[in-house]
N, C-alpha and C. Protein backbone atom coordinates (compact mmCIF):
# COMPACT_ATOMS: atom_id res chain seq x y z
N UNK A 1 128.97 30.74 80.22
CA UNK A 1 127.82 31.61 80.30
C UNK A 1 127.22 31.60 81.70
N UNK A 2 126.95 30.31 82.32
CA UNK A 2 126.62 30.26 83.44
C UNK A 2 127.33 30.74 84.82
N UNK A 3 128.45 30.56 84.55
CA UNK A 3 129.74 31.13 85.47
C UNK A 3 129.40 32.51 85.24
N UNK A 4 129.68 33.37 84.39
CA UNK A 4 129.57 34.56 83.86
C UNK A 4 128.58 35.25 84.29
N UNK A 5 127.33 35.31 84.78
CA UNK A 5 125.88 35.35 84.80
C UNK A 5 126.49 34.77 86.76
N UNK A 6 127.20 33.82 87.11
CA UNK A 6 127.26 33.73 88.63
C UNK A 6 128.00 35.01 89.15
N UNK A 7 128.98 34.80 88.60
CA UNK A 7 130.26 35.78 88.93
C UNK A 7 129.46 37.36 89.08
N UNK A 8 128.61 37.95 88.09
CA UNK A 8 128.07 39.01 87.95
C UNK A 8 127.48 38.90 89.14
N UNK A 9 126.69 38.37 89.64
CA UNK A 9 125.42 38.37 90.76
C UNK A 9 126.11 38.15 92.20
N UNK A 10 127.26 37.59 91.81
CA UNK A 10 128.06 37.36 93.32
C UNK A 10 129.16 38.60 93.71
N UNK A 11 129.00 39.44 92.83
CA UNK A 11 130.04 40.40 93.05
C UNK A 11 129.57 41.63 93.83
N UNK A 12 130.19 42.37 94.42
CA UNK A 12 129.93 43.32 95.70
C UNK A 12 129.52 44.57 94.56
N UNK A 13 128.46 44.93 95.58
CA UNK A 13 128.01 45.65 95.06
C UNK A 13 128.45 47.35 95.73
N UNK A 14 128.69 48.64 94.67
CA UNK A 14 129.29 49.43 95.66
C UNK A 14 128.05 49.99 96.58
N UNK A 15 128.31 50.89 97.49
CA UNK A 15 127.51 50.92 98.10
C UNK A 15 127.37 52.79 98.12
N UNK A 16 125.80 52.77 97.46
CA UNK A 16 125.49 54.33 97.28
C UNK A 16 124.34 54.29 97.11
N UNK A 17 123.31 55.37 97.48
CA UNK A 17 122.07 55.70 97.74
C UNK A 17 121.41 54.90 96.95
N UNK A 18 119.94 54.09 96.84
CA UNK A 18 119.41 53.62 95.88
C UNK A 18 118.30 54.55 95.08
N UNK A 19 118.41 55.60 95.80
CA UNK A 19 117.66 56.55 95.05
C UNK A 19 118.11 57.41 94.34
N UNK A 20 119.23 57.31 94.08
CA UNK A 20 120.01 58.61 92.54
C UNK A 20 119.51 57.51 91.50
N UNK A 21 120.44 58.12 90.46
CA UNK A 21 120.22 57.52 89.14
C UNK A 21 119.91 56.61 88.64
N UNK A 22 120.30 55.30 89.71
CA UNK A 22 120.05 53.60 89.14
C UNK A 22 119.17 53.53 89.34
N UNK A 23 118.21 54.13 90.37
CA UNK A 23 116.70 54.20 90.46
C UNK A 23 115.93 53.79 89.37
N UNK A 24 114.84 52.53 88.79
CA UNK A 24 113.91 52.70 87.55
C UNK A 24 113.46 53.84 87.26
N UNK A 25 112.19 54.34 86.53
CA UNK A 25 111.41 55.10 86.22
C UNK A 25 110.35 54.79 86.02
N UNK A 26 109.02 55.20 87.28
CA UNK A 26 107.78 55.41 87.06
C UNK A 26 107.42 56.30 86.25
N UNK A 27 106.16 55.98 85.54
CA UNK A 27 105.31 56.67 84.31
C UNK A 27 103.99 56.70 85.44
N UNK A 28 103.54 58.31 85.96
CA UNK A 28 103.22 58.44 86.61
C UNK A 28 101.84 59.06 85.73
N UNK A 29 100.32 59.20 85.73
CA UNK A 29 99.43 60.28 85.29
C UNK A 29 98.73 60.04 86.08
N UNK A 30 97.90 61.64 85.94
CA UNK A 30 96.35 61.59 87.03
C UNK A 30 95.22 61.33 86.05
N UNK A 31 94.11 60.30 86.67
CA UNK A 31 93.07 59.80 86.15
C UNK A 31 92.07 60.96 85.87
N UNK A 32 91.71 61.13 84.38
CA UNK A 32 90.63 62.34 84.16
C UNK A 32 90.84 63.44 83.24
N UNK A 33 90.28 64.79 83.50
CA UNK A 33 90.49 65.58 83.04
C UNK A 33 91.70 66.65 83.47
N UNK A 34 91.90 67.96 82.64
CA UNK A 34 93.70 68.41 82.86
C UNK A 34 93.12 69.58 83.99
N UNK A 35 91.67 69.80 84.69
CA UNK A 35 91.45 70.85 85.60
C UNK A 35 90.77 70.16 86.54
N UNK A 36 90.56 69.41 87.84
CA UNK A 36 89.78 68.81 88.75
C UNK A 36 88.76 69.61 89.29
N UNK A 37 87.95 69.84 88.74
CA UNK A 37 86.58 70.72 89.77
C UNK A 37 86.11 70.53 91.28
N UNK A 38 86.23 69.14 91.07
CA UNK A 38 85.79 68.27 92.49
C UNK A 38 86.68 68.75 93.85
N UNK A 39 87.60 69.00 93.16
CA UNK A 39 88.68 68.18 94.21
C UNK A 39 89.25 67.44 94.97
N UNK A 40 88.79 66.18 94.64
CA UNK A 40 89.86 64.49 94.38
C UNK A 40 89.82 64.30 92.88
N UNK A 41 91.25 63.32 93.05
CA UNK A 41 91.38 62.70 91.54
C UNK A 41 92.55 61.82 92.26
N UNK A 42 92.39 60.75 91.10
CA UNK A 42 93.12 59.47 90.97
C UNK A 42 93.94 59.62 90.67
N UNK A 43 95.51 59.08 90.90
CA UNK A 43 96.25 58.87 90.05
C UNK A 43 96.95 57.29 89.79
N UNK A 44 97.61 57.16 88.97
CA UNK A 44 97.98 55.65 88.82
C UNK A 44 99.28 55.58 88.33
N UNK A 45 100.10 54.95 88.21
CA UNK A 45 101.17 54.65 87.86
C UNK A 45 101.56 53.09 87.14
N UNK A 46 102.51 53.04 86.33
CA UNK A 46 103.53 51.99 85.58
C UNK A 46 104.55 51.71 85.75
N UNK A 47 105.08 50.79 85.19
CA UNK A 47 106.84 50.82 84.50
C UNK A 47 107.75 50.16 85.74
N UNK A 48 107.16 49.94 86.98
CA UNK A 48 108.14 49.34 87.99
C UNK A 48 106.80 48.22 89.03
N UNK A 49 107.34 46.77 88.70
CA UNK A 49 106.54 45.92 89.93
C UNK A 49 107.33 46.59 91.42
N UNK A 50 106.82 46.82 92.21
CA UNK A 50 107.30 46.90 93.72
C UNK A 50 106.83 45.80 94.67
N UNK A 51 107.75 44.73 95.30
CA UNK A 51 107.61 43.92 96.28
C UNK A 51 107.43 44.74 97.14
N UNK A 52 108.05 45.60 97.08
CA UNK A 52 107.46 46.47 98.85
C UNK A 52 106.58 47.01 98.59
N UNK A 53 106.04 47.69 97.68
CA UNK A 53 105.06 48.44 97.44
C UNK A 53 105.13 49.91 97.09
N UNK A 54 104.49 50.58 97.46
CA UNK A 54 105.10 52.04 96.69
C UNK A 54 104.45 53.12 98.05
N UNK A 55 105.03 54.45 97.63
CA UNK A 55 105.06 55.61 98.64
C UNK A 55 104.78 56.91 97.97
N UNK A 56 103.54 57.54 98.15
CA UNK A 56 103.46 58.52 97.62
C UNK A 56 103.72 59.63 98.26
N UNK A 57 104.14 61.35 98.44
CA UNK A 57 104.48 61.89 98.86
C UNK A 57 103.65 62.99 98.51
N UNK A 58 102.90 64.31 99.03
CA UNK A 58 102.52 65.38 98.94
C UNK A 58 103.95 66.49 98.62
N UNK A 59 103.52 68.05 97.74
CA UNK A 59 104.89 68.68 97.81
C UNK A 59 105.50 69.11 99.12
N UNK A 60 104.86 68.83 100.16
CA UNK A 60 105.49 69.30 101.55
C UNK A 60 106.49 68.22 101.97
N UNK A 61 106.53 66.73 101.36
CA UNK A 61 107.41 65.86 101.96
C UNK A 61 106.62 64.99 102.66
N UNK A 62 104.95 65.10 102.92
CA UNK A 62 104.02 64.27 103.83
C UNK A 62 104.13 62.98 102.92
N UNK A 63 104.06 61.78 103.93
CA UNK A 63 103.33 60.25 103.07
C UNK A 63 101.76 60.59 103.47
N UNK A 64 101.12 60.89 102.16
CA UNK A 64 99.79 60.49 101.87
C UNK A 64 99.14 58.92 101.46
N UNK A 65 100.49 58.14 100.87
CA UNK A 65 99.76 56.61 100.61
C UNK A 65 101.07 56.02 100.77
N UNK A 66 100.48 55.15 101.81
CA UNK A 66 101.73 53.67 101.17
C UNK A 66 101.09 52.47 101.47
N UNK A 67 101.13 51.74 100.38
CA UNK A 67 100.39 50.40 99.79
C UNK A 67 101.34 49.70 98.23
N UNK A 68 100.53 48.58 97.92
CA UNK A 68 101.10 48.07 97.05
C UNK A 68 100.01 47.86 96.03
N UNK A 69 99.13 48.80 95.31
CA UNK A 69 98.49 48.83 94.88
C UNK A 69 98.76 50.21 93.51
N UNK A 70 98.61 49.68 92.22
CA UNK A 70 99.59 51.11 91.79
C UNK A 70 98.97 52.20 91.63
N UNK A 71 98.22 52.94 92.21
CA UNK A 71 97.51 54.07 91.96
C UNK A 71 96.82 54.76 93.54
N UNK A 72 96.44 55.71 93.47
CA UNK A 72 96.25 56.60 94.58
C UNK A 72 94.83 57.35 94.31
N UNK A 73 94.44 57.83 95.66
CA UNK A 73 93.08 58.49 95.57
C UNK A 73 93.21 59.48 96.35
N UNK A 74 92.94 60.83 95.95
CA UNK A 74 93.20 61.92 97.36
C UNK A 74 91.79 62.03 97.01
N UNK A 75 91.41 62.95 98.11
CA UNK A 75 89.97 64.05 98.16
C UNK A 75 90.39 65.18 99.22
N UNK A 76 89.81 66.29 98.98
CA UNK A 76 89.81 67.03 100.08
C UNK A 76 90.81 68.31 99.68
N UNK A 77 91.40 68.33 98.55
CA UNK A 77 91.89 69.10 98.06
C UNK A 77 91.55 70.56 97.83
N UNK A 78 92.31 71.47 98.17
CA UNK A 78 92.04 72.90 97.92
C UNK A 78 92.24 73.77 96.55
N UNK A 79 91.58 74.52 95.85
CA UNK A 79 92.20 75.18 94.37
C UNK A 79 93.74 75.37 94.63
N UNK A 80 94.00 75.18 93.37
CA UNK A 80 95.84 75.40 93.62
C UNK A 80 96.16 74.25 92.78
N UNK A 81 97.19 74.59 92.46
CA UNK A 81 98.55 73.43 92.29
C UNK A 81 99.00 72.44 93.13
N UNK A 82 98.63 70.91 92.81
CA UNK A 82 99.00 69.95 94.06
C UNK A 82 100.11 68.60 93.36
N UNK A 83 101.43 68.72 93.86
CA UNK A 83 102.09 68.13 93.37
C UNK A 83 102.89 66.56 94.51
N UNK A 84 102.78 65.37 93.39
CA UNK A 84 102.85 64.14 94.18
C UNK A 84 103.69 63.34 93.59
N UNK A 85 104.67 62.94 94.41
CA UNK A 85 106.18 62.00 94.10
C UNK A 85 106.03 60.87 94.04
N UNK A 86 105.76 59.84 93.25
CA UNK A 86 105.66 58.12 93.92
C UNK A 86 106.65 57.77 93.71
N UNK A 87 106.81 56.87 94.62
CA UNK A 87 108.32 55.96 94.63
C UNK A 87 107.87 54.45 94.52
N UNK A 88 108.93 53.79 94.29
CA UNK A 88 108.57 52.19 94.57
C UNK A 88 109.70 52.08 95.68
N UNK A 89 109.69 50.64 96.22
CA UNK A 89 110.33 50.03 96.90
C UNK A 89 110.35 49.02 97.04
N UNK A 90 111.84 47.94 97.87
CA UNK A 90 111.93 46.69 97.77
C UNK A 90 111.36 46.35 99.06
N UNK A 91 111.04 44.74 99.66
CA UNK A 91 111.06 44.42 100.73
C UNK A 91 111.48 45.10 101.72
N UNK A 92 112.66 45.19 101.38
CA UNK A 92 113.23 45.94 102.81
C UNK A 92 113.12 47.81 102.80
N UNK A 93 112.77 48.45 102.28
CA UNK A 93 111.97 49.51 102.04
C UNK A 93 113.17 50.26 101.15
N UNK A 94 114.22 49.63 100.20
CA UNK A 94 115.21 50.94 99.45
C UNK A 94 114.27 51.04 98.23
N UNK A 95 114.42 52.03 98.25
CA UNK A 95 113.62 52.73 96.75
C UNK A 95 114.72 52.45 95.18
N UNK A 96 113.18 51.42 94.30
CA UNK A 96 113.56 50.54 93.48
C UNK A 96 113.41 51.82 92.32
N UNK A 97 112.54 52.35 92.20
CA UNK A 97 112.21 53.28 91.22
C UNK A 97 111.06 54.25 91.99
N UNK A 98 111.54 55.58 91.12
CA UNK A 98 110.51 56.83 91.50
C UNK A 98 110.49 57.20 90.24
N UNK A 99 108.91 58.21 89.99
CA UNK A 99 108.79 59.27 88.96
C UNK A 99 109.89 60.49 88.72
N UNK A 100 110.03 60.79 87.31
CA UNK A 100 111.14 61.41 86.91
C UNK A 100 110.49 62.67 87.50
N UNK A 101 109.28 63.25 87.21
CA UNK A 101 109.11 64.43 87.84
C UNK A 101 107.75 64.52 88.62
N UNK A 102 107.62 65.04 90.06
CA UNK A 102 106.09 64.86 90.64
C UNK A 102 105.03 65.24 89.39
N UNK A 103 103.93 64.57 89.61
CA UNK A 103 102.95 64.84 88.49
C UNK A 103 102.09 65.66 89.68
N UNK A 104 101.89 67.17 88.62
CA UNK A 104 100.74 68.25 89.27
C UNK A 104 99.58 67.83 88.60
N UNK A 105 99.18 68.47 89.54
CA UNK A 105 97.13 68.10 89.26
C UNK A 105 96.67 69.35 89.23
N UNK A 106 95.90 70.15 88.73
CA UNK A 106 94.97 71.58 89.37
C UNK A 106 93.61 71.71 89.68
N UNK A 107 93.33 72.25 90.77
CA UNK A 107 92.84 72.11 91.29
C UNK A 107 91.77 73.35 91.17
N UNK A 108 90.88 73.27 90.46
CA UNK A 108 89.74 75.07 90.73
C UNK A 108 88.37 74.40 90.96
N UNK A 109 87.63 74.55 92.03
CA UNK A 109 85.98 74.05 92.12
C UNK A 109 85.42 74.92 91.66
N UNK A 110 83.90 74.29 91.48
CA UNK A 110 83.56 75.35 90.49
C UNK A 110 82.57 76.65 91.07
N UNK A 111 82.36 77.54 90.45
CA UNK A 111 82.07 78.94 91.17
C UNK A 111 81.47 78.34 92.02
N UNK A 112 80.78 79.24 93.21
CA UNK A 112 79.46 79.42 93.77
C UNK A 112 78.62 79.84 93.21
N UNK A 113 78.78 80.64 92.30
CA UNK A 113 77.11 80.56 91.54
C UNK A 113 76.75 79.10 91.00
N UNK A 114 77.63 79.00 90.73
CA UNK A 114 77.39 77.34 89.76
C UNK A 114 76.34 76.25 90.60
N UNK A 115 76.96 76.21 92.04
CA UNK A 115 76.45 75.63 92.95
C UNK A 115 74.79 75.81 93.75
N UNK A 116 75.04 77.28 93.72
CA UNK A 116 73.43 77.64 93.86
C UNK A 116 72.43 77.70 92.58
N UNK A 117 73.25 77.52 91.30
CA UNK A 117 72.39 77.38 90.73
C UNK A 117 72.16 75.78 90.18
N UNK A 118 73.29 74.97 90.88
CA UNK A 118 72.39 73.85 90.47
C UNK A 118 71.36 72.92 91.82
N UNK A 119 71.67 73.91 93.46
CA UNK A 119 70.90 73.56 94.27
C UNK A 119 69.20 74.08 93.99
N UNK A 120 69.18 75.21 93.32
CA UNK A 120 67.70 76.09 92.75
C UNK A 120 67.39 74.85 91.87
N UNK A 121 67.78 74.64 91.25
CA UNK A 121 67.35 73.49 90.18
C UNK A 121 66.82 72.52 90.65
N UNK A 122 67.85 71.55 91.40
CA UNK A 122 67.17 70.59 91.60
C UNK A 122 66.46 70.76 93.35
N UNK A 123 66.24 71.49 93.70
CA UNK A 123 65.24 72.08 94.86
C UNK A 123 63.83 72.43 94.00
N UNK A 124 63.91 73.22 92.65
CA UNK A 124 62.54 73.24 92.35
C UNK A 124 62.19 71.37 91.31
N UNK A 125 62.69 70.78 91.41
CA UNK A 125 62.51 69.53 91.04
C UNK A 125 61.58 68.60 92.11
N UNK A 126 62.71 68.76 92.96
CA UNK A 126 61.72 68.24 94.45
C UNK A 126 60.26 68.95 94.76
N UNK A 127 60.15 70.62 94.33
CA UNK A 127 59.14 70.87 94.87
C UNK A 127 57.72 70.55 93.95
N UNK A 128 58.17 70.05 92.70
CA UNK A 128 57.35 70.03 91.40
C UNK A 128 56.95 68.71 92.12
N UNK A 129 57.66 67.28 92.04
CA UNK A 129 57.94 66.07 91.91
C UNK A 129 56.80 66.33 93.46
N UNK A 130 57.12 66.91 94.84
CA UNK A 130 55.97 66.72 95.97
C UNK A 130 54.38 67.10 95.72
N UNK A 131 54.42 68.35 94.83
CA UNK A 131 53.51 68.63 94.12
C UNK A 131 52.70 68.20 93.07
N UNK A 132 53.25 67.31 92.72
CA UNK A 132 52.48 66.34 91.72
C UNK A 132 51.86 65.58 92.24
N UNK A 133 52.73 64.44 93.24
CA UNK A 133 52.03 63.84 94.01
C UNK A 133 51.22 63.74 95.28
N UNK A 134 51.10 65.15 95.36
CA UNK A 134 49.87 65.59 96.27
C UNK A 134 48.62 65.75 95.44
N UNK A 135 48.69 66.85 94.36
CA UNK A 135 47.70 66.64 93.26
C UNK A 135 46.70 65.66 93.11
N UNK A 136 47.97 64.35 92.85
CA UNK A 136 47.35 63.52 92.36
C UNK A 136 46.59 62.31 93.36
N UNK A 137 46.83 62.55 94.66
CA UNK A 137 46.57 62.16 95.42
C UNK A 137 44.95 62.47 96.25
N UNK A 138 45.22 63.78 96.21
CA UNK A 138 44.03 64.98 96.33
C UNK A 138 43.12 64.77 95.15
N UNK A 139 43.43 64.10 93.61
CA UNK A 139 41.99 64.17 93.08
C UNK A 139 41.85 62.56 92.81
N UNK A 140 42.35 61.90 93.65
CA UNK A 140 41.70 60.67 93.64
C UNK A 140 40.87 60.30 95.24
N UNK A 141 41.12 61.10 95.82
CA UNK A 141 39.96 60.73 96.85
C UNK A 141 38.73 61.91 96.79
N UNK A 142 37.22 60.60 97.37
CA UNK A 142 36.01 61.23 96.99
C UNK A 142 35.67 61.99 98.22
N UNK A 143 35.19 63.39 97.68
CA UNK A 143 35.00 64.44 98.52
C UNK A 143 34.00 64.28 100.07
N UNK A 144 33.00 62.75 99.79
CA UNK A 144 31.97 62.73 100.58
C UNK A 144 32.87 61.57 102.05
N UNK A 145 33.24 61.19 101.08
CA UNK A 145 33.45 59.57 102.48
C UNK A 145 35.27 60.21 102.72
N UNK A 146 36.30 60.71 101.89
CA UNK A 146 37.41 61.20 101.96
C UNK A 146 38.02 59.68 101.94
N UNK A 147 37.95 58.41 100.81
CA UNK A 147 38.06 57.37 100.82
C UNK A 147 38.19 57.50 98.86
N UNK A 148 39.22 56.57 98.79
CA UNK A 148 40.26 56.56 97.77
C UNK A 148 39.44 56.13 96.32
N UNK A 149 39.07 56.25 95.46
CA UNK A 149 37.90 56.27 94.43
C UNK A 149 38.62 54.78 93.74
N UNK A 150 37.38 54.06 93.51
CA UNK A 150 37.95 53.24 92.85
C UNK A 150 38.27 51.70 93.31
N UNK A 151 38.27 51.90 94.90
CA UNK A 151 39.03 50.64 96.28
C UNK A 151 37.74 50.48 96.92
N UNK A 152 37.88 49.30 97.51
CA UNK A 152 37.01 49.10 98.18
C UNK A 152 37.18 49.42 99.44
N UNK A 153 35.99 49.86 100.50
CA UNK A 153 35.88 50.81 101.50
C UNK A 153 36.35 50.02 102.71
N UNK A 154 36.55 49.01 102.58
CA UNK A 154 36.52 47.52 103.78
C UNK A 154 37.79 48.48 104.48
């Protein structure tokens, strides 16, 4: 058994890309909901430890992350379809395992009305919230001395 188990591990290995088929398989998803408004979102990944760490790829072929940490953070994203490849890798950088297919994200922010209407909102919040506390400020001081009702004058 032990011979058997040597013999296997000592034998030549052929020599062909490490990224076709023998490749593992990452289980790749994006953190959240199935439409990103924001535009960033997380993604994270499973299913392969990487000593080297891992490599994520944009659909143009760009490295956007490489670390050894299993998950990713973009921001800055435009509406559209945005699709991202992770790979793993060994020490010496051959790729141990990649995702079977890039995982898309979509991408739509939300209207501009949406936006002005939640800057009107909370703009008349602020103007209520300064207005109160002028109010209340204005009927606690006495009209004769313009000195705070209630405190002593020292």
């Amino acid at each position: 058994m032990i011979v058997a188990s040597f013999i296997s591990q000592a034998s030549p290995v052929s020599a062909q890309d490490p990224s076709q088929s023998d490749a593992g398989s990452l289980v790749v998803e994006p953190l959240g909901q199935e439409v990103f408004r924001e535009g960033y979102v997380t993604i994270r990944w499973s299913g392969v430890d990487a000593p080297g760490g891992y490599r994520v790829t944009d659909e143009d072929g760009r490295l956007v992350y490489a670390g050894r940490q299993p998950q990713f953070f973009v921001s800055g994203l435009s509406d559209g379809q945005h699709a991202f490849q992770v790979t793993a890798v060994d020490q010496e950088g051959r790729v141990v395992a990649k995702s079977d297919q890039p995982v898309s994200v979509r991408v739509e922010h939300w209207p501009l009305a949406y936006a002005f209407w939640a800057f009107g909102t909370g703009l008349t919040v602020v103007v209520v919230f300064v207005a109160v506390i002028v109010w209340g400020h204005r009927t606690t001081m006495t009209p004769a001395t313009g000195t705070r009702m209630g405190g002593d004058a020292s």
